[in-house]
C-alpha atoms as a PDB file:
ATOM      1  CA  UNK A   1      40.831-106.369 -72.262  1.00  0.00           C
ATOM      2  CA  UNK A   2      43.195-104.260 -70.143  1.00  0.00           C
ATOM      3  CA  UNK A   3      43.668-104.905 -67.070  1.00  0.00           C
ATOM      4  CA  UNK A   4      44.427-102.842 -63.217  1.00  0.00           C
ATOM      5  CA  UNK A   5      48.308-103.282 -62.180  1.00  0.00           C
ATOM      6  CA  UNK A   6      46.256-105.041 -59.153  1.00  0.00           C
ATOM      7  CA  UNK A   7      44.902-107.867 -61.551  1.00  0.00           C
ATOM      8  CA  UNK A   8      48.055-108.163 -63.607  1.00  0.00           C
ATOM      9  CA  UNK A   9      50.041-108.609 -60.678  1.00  0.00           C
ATOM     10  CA  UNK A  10      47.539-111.345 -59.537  1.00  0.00           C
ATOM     11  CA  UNK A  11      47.992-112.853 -62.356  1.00  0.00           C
ATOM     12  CA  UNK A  12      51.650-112.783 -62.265  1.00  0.00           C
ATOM     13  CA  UNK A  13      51.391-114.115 -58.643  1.00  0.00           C
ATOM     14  CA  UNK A  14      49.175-116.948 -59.986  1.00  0.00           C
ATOM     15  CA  UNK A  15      51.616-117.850 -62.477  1.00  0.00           C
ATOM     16  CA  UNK A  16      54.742-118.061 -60.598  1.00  0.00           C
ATOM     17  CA  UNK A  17      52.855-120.085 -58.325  1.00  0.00           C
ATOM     18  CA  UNK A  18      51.975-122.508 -60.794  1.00  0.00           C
ATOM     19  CA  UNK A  19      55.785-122.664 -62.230  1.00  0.00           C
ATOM     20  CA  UNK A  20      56.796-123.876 -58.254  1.00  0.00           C
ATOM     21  CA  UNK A  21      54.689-126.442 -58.216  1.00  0.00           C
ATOM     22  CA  UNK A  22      55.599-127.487 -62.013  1.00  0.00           C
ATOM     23  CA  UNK A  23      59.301-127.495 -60.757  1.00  0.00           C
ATOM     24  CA  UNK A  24      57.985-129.382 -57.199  1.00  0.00           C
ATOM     25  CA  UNK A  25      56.652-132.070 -59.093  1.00  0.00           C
ATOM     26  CA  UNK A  26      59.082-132.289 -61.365  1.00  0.00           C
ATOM     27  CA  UNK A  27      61.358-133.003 -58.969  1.00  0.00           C
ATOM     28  CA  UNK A  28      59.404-135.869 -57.638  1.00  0.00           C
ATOM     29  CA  UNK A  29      59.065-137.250 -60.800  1.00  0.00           C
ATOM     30  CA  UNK A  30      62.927-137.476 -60.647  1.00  0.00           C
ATOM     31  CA  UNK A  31      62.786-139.057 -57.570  1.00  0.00           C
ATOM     32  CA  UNK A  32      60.366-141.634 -58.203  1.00  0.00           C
ATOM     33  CA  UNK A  33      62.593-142.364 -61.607  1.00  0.00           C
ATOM     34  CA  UNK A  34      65.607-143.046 -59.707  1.00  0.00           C
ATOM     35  CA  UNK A  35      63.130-145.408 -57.276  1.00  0.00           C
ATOM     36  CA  UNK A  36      62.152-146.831 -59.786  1.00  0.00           C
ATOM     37  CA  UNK A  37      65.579-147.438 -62.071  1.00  0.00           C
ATOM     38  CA  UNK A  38      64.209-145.973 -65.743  1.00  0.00           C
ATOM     39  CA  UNK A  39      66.239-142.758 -65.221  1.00  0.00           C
ATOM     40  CA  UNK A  40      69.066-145.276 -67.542  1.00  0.00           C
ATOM     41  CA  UNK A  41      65.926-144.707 -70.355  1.00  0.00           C
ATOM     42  CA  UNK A  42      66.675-142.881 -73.020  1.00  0.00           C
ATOM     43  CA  UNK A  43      62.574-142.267 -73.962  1.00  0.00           C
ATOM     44  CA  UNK A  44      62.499-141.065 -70.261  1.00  0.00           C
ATOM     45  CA  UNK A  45      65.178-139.175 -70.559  1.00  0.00           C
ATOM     46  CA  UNK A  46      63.205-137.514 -73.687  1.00  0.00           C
ATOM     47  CA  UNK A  47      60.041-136.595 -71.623  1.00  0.00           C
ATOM     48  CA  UNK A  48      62.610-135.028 -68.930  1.00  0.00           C
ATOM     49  CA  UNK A  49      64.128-132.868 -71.842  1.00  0.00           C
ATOM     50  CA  UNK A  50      60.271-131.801 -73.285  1.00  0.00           C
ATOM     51  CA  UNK A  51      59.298-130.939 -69.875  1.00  0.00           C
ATOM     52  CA  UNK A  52      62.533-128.957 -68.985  1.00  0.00           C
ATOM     53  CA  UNK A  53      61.993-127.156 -72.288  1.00  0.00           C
ATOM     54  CA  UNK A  54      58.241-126.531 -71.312  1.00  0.00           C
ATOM     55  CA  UNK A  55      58.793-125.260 -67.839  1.00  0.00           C
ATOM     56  CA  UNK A  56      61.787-122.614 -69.376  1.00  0.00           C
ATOM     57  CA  UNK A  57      59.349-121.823 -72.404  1.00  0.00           C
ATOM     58  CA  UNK A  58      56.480-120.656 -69.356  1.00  0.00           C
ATOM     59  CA  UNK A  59      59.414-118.869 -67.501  1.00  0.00           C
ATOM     60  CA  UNK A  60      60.211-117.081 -70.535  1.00  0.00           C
ATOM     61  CA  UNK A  61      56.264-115.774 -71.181  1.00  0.00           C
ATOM     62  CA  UNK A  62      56.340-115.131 -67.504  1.00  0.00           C
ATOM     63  CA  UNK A  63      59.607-113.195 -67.567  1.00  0.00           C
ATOM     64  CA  UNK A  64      57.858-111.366 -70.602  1.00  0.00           C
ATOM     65  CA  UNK A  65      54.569-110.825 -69.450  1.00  0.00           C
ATOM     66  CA  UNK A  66      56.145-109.264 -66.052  1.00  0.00           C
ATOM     67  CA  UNK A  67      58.206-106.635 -68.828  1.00  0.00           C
ATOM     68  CA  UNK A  68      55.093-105.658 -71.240  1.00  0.00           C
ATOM     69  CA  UNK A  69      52.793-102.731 -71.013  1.00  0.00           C
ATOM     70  CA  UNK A  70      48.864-102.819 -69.682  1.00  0.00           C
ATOM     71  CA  UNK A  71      47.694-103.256 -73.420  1.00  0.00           C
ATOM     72  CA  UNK A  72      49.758-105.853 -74.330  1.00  0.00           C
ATOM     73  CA  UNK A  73      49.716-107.700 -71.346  1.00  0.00           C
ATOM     74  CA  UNK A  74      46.374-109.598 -72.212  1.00  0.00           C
ATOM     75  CA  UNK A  75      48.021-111.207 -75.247  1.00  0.00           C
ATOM     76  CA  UNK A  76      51.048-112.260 -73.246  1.00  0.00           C
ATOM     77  CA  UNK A  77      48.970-113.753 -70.613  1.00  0.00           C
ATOM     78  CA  UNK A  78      47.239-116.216 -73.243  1.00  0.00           C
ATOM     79  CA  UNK A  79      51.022-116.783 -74.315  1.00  0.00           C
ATOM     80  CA  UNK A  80      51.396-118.115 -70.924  1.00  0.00           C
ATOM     81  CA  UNK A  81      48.266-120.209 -70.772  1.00  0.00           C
ATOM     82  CA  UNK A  82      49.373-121.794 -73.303  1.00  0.00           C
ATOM     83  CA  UNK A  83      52.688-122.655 -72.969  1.00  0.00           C
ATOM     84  CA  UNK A  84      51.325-123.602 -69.254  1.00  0.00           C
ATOM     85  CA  UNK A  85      49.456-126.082 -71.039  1.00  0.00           C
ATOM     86  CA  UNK A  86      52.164-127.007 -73.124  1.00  0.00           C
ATOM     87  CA  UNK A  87      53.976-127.924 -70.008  1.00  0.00           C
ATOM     88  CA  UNK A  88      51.006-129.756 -68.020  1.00  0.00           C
ATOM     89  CA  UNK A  89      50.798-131.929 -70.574  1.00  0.00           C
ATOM     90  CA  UNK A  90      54.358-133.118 -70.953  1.00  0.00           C
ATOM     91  CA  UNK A  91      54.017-133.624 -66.798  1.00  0.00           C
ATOM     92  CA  UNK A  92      51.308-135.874 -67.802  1.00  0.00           C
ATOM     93  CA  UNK A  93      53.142-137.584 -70.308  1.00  0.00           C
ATOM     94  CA  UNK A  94      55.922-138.378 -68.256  1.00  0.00           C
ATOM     95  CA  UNK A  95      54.441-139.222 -65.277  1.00  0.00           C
ATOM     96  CA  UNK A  96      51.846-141.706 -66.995  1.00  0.00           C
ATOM     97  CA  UNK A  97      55.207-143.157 -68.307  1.00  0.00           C
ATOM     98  CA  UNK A  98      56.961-143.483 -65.259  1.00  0.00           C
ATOM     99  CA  UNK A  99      53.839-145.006 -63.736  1.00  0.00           C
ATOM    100  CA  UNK A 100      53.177-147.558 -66.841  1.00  0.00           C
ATOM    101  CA  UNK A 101      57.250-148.815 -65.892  1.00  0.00           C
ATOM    102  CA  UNK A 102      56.587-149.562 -62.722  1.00  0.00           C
END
């Protein structure tokens, strides 16, 4: 499926969008861990690390997808899904963790 410059860009728009709010509530996850003392755990610490790795694994797609040409765009944008997926369900793993300690 190709796609206008007008979609891919709206894509692209959609995407970073999604990353801030990834790195918004990742940073209230922090908070709340600090609240809530289990920052000292090392399995919390572990979910931090997977969902660092995550977030940098969509930047990289994004960074990519923002680089490739019209045809190869659609397969990069799936890359993306993906590792977006990846990523909200590490967030959901740690957060149901930090919620569980408290």
């Amino acid at each position: 499926m190709l796609l206008s410059d007008a979609q891919k860009k709206e894509y692209q728009a959609q995407f970073q969008d999604k990353l801030r709010q990834v790195n918004q509530q990742m940073d209230e996850l922090r908070l709340e861990a600090k609240l809530a003392k289990m920052e000292a755990s090392s399995q919390w610490q572990q979910r931090m690390e997977d969902l660092r790795q995550k977030k940098q694994e969509a930047e990289r797609v994004l960074a990519k997808m923002q680089q490739n040409s019209p045809d190869a765009w659609s397969e990069v944008k799936d890359g993306f899904q993906k590792a977006f997926g990846d990523l909200q369900t590490s967030f959901d793993a740690a957060f149901k963790h930090l919620k569980s300690g408290l």
